[in-house]
Protein backbone atom coordinates (compact mmCIF):
# COMPACT_ATOMS: atom_id res chain seq x y z
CA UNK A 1 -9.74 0.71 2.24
CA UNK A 2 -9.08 0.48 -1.66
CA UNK A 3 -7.05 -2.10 -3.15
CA UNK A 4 -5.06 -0.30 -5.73
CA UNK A 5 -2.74 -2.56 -6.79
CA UNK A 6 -1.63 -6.11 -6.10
CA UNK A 7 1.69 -7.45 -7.51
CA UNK A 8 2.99 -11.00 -8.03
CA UNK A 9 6.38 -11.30 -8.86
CA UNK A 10 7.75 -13.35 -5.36
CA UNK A 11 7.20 -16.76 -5.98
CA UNK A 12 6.86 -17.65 -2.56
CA UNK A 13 5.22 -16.19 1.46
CA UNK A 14 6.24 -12.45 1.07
CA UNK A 15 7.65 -11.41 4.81
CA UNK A 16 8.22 -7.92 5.04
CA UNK A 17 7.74 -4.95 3.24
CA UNK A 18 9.89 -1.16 3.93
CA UNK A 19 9.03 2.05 2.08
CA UNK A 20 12.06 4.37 1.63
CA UNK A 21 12.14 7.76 3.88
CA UNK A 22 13.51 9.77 0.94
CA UNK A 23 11.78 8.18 -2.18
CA UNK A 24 8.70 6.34 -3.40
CA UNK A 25 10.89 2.78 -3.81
CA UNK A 26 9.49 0.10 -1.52
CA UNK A 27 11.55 -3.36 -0.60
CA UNK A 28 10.37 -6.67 0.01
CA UNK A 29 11.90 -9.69 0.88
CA UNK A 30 9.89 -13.21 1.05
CA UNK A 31 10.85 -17.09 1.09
CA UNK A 32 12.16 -17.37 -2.32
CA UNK A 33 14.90 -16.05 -0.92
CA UNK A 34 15.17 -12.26 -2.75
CA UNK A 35 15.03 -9.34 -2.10
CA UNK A 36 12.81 -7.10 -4.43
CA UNK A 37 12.71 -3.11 -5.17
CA UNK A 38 9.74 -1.32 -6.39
CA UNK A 39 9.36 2.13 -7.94
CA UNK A 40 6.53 4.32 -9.64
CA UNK A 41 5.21 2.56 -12.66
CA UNK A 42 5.60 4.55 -15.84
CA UNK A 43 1.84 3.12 -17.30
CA UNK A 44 0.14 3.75 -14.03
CA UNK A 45 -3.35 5.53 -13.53
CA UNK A 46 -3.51 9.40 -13.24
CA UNK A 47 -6.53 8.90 -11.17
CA UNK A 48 -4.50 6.90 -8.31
CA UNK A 49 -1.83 8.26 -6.23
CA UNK A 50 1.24 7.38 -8.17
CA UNK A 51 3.02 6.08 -5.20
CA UNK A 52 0.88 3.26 -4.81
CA UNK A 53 1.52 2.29 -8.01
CA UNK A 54 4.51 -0.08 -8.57
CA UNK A 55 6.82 -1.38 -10.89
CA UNK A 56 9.62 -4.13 -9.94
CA UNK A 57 12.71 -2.24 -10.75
CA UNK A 58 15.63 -4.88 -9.46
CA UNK A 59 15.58 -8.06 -7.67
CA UNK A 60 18.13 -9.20 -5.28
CA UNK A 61 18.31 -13.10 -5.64
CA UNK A 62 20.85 -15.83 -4.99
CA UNK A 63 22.25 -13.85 -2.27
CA UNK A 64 21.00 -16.39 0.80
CA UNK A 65 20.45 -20.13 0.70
CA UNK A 66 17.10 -19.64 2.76
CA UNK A 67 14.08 -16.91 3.17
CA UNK A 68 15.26 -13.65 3.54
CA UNK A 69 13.11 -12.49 6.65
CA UNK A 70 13.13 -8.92 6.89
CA UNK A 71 14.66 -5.72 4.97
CA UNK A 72 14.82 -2.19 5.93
CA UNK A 73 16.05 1.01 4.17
CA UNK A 74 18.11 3.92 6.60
CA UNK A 75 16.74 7.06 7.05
CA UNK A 76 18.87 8.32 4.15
CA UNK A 77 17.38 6.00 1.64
CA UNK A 78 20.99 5.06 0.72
CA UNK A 79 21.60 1.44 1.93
CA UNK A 80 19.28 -0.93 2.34
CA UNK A 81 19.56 -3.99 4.41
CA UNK A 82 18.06 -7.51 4.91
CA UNK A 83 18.20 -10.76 7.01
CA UNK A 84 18.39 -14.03 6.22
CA UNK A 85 17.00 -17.45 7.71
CA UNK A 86 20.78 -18.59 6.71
CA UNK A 87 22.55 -16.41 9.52
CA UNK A 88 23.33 -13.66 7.12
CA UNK A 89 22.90 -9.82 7.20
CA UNK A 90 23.46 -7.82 3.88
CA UNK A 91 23.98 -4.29 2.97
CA UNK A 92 23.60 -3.13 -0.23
CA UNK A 93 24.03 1.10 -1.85
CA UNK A 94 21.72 2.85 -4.31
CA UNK A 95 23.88 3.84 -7.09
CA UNK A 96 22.59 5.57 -9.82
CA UNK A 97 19.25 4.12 -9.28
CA UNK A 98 20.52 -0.06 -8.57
CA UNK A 99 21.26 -1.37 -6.05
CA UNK A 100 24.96 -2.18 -5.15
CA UNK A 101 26.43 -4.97 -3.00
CA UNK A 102 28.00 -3.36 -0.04
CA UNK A 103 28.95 -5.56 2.81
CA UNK A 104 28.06 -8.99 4.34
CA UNK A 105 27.31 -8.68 8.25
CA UNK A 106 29.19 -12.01 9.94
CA UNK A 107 28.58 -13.10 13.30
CA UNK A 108 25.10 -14.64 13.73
CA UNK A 109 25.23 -18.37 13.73
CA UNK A 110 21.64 -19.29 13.11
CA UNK A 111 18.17 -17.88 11.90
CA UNK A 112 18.22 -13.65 11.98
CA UNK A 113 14.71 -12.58 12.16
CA UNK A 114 14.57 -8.59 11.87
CA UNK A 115 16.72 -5.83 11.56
CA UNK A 116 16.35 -1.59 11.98
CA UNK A 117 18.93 1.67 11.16
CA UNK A 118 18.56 4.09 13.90
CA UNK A 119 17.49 7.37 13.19
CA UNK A 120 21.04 9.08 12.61
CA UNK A 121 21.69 6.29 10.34
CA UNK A 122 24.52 5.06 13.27
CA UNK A 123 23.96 1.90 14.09
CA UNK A 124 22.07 -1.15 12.77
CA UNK A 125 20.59 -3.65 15.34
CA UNK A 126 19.61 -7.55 14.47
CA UNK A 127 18.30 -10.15 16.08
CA UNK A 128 18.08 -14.04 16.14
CA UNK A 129 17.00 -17.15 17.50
CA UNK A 130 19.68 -17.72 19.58
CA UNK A 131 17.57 -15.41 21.91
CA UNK A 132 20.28 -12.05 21.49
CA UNK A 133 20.40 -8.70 20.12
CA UNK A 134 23.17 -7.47 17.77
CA UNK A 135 24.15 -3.72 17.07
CA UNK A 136 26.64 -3.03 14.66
CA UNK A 137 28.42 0.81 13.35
CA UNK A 138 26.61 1.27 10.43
CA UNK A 139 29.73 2.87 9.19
CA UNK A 140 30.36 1.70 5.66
CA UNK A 141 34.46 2.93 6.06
CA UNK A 142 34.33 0.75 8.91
CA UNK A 143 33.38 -2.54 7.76
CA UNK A 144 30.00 -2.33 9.68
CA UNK A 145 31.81 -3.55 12.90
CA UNK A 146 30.00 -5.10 15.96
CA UNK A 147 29.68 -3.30 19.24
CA UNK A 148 27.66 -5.40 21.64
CA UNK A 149 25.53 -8.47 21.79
CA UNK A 150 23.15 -8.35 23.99
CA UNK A 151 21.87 -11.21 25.95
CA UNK A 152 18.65 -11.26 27.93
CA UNK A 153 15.31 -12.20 26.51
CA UNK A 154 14.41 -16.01 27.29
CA UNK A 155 13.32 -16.66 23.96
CA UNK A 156 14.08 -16.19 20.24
CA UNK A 157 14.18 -12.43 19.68
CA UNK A 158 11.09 -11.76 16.73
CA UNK A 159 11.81 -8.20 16.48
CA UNK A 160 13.60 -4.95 16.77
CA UNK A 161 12.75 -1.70 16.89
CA UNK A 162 14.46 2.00 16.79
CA UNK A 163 12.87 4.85 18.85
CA UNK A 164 12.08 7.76 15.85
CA UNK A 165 14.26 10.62 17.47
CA UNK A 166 16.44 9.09 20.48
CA UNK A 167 19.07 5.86 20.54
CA UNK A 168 16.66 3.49 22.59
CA UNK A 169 15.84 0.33 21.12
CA UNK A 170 12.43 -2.29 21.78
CA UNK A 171 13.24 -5.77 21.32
CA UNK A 172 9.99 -8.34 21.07
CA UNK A 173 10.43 -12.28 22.22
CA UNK A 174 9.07 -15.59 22.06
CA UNK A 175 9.34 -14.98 25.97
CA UNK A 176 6.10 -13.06 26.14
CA UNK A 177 8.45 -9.82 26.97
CA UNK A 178 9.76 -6.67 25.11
CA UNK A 179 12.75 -4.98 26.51
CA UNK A 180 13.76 -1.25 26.15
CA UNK A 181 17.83 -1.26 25.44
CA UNK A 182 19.47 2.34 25.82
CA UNK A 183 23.31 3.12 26.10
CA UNK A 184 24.21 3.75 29.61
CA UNK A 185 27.98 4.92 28.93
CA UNK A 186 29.97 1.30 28.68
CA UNK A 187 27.57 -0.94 27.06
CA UNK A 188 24.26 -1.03 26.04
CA UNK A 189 21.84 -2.42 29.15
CA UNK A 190 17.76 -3.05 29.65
CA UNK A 191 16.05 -0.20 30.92
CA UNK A 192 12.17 -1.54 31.06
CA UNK A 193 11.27 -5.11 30.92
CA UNK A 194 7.65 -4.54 29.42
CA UNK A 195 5.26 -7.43 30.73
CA UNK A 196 1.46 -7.49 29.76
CA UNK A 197 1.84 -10.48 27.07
CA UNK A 198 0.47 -14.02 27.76
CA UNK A 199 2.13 -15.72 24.30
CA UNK A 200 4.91 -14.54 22.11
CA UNK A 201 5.19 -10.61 21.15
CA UNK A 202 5.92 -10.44 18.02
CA UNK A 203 6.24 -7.15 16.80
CA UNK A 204 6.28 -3.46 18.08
CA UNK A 205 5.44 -0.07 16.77
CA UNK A 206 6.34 3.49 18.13
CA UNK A 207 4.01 6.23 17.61
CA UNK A 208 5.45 9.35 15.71
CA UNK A 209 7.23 10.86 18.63
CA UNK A 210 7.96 7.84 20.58
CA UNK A 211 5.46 8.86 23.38
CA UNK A 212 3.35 5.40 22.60
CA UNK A 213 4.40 1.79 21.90
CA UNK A 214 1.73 -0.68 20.71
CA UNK A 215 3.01 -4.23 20.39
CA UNK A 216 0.53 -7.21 19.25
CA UNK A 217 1.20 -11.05 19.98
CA UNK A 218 0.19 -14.76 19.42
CA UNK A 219 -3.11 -14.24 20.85
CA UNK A 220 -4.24 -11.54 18.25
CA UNK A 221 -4.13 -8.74 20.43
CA UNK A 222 -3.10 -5.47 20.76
CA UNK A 223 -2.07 -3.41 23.84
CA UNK A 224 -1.04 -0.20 23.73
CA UNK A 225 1.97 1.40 26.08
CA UNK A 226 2.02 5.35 27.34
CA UNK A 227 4.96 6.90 28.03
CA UNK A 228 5.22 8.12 31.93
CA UNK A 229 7.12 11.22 32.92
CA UNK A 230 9.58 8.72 34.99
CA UNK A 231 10.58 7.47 31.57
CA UNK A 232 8.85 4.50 31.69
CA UNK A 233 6.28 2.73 29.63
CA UNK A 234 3.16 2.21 30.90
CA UNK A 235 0.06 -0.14 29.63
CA UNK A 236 -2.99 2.36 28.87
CA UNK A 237 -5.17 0.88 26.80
CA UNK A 238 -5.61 -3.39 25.10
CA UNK A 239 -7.49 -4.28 22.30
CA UNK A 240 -7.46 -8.61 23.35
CA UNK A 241 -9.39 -10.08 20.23
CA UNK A 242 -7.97 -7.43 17.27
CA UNK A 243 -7.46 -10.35 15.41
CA UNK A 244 -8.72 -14.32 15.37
CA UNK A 245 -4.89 -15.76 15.86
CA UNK A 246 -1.63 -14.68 15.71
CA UNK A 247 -1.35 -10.96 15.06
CA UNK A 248 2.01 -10.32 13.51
CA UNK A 249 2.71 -6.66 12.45
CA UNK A 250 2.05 -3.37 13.63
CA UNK A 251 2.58 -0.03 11.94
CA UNK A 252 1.56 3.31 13.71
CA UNK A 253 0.43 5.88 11.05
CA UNK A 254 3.16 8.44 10.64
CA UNK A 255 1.18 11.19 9.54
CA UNK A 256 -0.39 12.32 13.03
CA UNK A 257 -3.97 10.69 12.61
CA UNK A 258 -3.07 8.51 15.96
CA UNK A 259 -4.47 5.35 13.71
CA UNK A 260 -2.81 1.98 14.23
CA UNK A 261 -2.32 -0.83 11.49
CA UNK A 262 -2.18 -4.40 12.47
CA UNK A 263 -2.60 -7.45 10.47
CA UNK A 264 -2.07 -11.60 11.12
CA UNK A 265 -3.35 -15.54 10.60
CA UNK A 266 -6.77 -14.16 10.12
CA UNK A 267 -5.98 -12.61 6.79
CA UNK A 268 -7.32 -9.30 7.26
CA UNK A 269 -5.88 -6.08 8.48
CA UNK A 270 -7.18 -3.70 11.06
CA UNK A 271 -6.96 -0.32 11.99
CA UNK A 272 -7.68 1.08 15.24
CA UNK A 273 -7.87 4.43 16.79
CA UNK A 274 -8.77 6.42 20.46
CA UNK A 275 -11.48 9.00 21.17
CA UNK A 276 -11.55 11.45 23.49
CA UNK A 277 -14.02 10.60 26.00
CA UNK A 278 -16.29 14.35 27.07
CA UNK A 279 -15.22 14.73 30.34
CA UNK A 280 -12.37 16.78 30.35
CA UNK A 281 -10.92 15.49 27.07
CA UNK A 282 -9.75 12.26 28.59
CA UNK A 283 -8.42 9.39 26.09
CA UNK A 284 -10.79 7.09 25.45
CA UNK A 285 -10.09 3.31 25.06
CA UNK A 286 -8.54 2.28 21.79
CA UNK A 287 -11.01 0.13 19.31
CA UNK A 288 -11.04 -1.14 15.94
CA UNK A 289 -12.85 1.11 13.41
CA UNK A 290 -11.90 -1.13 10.30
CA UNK A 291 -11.30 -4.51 9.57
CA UNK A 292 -10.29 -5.80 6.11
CA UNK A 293 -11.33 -9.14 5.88
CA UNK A 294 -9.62 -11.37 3.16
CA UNK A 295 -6.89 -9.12 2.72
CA UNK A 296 -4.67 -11.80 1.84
CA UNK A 297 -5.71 -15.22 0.72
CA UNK A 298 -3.46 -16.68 3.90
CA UNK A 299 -1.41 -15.15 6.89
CA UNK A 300 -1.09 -11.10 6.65
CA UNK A 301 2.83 -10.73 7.35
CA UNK A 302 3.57 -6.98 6.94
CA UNK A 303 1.70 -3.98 7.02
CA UNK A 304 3.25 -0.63 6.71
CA UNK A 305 2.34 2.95 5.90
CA UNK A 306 4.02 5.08 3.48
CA UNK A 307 6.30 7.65 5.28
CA UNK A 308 4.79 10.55 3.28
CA UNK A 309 1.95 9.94 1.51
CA UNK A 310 -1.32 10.29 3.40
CA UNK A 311 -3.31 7.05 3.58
CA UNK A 312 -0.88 4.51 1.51
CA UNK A 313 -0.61 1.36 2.95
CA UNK A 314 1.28 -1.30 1.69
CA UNK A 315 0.68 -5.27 3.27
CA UNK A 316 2.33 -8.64 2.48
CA UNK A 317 0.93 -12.34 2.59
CA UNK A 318 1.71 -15.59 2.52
CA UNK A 319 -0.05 -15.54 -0.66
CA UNK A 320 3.22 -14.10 -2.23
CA UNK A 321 1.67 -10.83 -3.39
CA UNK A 322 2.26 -7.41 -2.53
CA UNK A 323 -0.56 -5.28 -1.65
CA UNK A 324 -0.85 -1.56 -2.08
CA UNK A 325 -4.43 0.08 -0.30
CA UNK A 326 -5.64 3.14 0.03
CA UNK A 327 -7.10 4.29 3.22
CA UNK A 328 -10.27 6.36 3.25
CA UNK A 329 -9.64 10.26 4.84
CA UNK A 330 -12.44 9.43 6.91
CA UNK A 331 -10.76 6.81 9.00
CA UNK A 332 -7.39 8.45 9.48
């Protein structure tokens, strides 16, 4: 992996990182309590993809009284969302290239620790401490209204997560669990309780076409889910010592290579991959092919590929800075 850039405008832990699905803008949000969007910088390098070189174009600040925990664009690239520590979920609209206050999201009463559009751009979902999942019509005419809270995990909810084609949603818990949500006609209900986690799961990545799931935890490791003709997920493959602590992110390459991105406490990032074994084409076990160390100078938070250009990763510390790699061809 090359470093390409590394930017230091947050002036405090950096949690999350989201690349738009129609643009080169990326959004971060961190514990100073903004929200920041990055474009192509005018003065960058013509040797260097020019995506992976970024300017801070607008910050979002003053809009939550504590860390704003995650932030996600929708598929359209046209709102972007973020969560706050403080209970609040805000919307805001690209305009004519800033960024718009659109709506406030009321209902949670305490810390809101990820949120995700579906992939029609429908329906947001949150989640919080109190140990629920929210999911509100992401319908702008419509005040964003809420359509069900759902109760169930045992523990603060860490994550959520939309399926890339279909309306099923993966929620990840303190509780050691993840649970597969999916509309059943009257409300939204558990489908799959997914069990294979001995500490808190904290986040969740589909593959591509939503045939895989590969969720990391406390423990630093990685386990990777199949899914069965039954329509069920099934554990395949684990990787139980990716990462020396806590491994907190998870982001499955979206352009087809099958390679997984992972990063946590041990301030490095990883990326792991299956072979195909020679008899009969059979997967192989999944194993790390790249670790790199001192990624961050603390805690890795965020690691996510860029949805279109080949190898562009983008990670987040607690460091504060902003991280833009290349990955080599050879390794995808």
């Amino acid at each position: 992996m090359k470093l390409v850039q590394s930017l230091q405008e947050h002036t405090a832990c950096v949690w999350h990182a989201a690349w738009s699905h129609t643009s080169d803008l990326l959004a971060t949000c961190g514990a100073d309590k903004s929200v920041r969007v990055w474009g192509k910088d005018a003065k960058g390098s013509a040797d260097l993809p020019a995506a992976a070189q970024l300017q801070c174009k607008e910050t979002m600040d003053g809009c939550a009284t504590r860390s704003m925990r995650c932030c996600e664009w929708s598929r359209c690239g046209r709102y972007l969302a973020a969560v706050s520590f403080d209970a609040s979920v805000l919307v805001w609209e690209l305009e004519a290239g800033a960024m718009e206050p659109l709506a406030s999201l009321e209902g949670h009463e305490n810390e809101v620790k990820s949120i995700a559009w579906n992939a029609a751009g429908t329906l947001i979902a949150t989640c919080a401490r109190d140990k629920t999942v929210w999911l509100w019509d992401a319908d702008a005419e419509a005040d964003f209204e809420c359509v069900s809270v759902l109760p169930g995990h045992g523990g603060d909810v860490k994550s959520v997560q939309w399926h890339p084609t279909e309306d099923v949603l993966l929620s990840c818990s303190y509780d050691n669990s993840m649970r597969v949500w999916k509309d059943d006609g009257d409300d939204w209900v558990t489908t799959q309780v997914l069990e294979g986690h001995s500490t808190t799961v904290w986040e969740a990545s589909f593959s591509p076409d939503g045939n895989q799931l590969a969720s990391v935890d406390g423990d630093g490791c990685v386990i990777i889910w199949q899914l069965l003709q039954s329509g069920v997920y099934k554990e395949v493959s684990r990787i139980p010592a990716a990462h020396e602590g806590p491994a907190y992110s998870a982001a499955w390459c979206p352009h087809g290579s099958g390679v997984l991105a992972t990063a946590g406490a041990d301030d490095s990032i990883a990326l792991h991959r299956t072979g195909c074994s020679a008899e009969g084409g059979a997967a192989a076990p999944w194993s790390t092919v790249m670790r790199q160390e001192g990624a961050h100078q603390g805690d890795v938070n965020c690691v996510r590929w860029h949805p279109r250009e080949a190898g562009l990763l983008v990670s987040t510390g607690d460091d504060g800075r902003v991280i833009t790699w290349v990955v080599a061809t050879e390794l995808l």
